[in-house]
N, C-alpha and C. Protein backbone atom coordinates (compact mmCIF):
# COMPACT_ATOMS: atom_id res chain seq x y z
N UNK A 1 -14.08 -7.60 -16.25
CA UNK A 1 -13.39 -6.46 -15.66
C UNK A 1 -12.64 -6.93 -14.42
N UNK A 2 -11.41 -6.43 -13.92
CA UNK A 2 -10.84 -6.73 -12.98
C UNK A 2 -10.29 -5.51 -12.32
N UNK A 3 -10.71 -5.90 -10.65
CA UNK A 3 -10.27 -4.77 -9.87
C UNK A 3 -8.90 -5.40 -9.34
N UNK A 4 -8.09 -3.78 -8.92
CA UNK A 4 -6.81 -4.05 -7.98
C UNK A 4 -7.17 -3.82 -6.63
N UNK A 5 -7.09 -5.18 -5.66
CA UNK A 5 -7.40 -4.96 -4.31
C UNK A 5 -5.99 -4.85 -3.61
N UNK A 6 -5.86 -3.91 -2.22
CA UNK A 6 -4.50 -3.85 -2.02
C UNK A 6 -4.79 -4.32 -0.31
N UNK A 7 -4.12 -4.46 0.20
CA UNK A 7 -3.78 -5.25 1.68
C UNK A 7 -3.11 -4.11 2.54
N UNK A 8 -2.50 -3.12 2.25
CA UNK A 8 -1.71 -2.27 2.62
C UNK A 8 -2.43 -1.72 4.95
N UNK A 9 -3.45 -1.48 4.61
CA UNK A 9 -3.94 -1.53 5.92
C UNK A 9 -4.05 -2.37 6.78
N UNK A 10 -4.45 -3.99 6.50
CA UNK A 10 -3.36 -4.93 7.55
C UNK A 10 -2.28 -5.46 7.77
N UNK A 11 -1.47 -4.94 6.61
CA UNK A 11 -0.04 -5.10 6.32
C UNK A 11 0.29 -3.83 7.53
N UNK A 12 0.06 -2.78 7.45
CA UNK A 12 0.68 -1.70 8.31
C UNK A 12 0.15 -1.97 9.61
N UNK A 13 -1.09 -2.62 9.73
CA UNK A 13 -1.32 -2.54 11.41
C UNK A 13 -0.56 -3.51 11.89
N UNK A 14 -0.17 -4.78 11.34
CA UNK A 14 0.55 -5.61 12.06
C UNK A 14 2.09 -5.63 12.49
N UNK A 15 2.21 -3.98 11.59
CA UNK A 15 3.45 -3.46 12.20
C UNK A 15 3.49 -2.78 13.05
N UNK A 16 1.66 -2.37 13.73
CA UNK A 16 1.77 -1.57 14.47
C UNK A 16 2.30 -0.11 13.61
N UNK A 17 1.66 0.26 12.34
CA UNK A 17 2.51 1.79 12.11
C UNK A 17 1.31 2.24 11.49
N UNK A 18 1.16 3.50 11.94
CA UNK A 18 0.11 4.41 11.18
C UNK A 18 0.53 4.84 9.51
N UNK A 19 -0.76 5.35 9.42
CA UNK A 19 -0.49 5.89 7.64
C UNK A 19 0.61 6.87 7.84
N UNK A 20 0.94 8.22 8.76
CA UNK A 20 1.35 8.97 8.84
C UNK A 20 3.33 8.03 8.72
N UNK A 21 3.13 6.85 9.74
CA UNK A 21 4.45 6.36 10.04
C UNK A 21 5.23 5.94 8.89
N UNK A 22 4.35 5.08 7.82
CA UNK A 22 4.02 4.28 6.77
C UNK A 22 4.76 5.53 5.40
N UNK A 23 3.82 6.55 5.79
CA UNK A 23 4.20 7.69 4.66
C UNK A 23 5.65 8.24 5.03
N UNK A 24 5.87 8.78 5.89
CA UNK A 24 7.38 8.89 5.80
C UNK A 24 8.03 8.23 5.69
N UNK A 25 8.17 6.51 5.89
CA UNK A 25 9.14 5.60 5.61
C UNK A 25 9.44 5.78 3.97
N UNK A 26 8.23 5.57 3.50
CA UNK A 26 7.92 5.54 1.65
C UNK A 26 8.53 7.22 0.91
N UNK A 27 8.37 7.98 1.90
CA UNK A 27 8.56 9.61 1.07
C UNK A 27 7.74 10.05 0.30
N UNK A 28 6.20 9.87 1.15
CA UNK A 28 4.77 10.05 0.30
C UNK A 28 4.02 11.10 1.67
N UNK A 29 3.12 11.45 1.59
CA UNK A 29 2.24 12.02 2.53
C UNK A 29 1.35 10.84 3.06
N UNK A 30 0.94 11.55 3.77
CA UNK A 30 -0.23 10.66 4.93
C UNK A 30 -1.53 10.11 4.02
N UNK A 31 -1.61 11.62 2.95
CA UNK A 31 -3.13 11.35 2.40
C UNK A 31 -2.72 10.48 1.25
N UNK A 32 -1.71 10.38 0.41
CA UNK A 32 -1.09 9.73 -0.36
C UNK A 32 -1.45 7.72 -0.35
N UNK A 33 -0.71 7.35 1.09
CA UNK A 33 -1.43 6.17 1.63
C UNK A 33 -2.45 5.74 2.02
N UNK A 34 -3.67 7.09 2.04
CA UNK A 34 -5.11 7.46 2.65
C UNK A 34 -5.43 6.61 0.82
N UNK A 35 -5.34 7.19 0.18
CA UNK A 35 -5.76 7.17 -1.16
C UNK A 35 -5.43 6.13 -1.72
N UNK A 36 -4.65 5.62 -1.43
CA UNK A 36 -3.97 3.82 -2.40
C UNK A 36 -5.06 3.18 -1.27
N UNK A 37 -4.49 3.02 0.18
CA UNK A 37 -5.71 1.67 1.04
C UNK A 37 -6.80 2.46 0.19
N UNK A 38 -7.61 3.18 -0.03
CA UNK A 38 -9.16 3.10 0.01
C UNK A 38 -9.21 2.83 -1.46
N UNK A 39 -8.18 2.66 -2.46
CA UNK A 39 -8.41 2.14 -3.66
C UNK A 39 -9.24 3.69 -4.81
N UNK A 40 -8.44 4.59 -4.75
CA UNK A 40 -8.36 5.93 -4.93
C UNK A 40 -7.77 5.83 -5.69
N UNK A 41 -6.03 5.43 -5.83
CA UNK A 41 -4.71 5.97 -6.15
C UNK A 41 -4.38 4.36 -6.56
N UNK A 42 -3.57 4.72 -7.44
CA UNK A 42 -3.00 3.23 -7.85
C UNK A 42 -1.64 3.70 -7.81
N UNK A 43 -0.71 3.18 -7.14
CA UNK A 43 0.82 3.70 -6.78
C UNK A 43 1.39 2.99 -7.88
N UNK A 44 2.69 4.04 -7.81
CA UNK A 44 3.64 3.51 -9.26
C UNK A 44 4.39 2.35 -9.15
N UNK A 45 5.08 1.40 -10.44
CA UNK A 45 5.98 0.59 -10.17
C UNK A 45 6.72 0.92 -8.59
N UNK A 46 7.77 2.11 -8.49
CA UNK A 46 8.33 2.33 -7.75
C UNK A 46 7.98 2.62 -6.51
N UNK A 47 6.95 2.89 -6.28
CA UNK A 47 6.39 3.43 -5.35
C UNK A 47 5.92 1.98 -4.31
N UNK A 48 5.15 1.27 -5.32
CA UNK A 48 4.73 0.01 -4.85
C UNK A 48 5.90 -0.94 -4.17
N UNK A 49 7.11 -0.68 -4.79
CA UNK A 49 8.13 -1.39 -3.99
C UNK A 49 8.58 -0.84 -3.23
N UNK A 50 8.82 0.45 -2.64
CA UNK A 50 9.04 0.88 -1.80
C UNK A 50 8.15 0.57 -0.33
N UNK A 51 6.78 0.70 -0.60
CA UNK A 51 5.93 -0.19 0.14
C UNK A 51 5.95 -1.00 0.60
N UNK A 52 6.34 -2.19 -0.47
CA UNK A 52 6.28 -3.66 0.03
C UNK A 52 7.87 -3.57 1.05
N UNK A 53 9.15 -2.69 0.67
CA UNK A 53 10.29 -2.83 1.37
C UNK A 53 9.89 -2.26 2.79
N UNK A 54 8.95 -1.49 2.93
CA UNK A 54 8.81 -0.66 4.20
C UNK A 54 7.54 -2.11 5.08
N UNK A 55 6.99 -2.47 4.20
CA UNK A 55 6.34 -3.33 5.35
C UNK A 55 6.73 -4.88 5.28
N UNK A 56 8.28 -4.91 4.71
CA UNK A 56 8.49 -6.46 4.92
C UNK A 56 7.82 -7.34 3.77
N UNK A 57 7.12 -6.75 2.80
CA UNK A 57 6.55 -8.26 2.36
C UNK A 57 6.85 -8.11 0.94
N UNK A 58 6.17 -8.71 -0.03
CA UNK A 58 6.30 -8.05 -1.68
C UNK A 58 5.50 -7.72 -2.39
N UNK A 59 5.22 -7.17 -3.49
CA UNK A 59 4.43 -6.53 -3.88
C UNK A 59 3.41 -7.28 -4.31
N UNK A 60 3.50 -8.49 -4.06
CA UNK A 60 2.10 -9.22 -4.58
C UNK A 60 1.55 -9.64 -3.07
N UNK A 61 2.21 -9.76 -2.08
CA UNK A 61 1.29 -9.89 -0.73
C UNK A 61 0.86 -8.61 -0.01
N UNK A 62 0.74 -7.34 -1.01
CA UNK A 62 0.35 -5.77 -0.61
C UNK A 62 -0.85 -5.91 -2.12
N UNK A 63 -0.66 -6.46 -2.93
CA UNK A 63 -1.91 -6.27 -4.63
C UNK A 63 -2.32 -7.64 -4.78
N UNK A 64 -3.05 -7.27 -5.43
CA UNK A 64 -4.25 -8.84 -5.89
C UNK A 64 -5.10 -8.34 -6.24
N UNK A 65 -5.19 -8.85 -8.09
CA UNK A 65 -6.25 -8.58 -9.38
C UNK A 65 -7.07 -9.65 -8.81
N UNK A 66 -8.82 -8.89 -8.47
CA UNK A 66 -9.78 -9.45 -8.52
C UNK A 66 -10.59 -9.70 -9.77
N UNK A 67 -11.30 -10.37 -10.48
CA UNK A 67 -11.84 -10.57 -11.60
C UNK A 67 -13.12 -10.29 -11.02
N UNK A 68 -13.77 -9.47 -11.61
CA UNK A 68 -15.35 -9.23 -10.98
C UNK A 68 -16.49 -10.57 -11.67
């Protein structure tokens, strides 16, 4: 079995930007990004790149398949 681990919460602190800051850049809500970091929500193709464009990096240095 393999989990999706996401980075998204030290990706955003090292921008210094809250979930709230994070969610309006993306055009998501606050709880929206509450729910992907805690591994809740699995964001869409699109969504996920919008992410990685809002914090600079790409979508594989925001995801990473763990193999349990």
């Amino acid at each position: 079995m393999m989990e999706l681990l996401n980075h998204i919460k030290e990706l955003r602190k090292k921008r210094t930007m809250t979930q709230g800051d994070l969610a309006t850049a993306a055009g998501v809500s606050r709880k929206t990004i509450n729910t992907i970091e805690n591994s809740v929500f699995i964001p869409s193709t699109v969504l996920a790149l919008k992410l990685a464009r809002e914090l600079g990096v790409t979508v594989h240095d925001i995801f990473e398949l763990k193999k349990d």
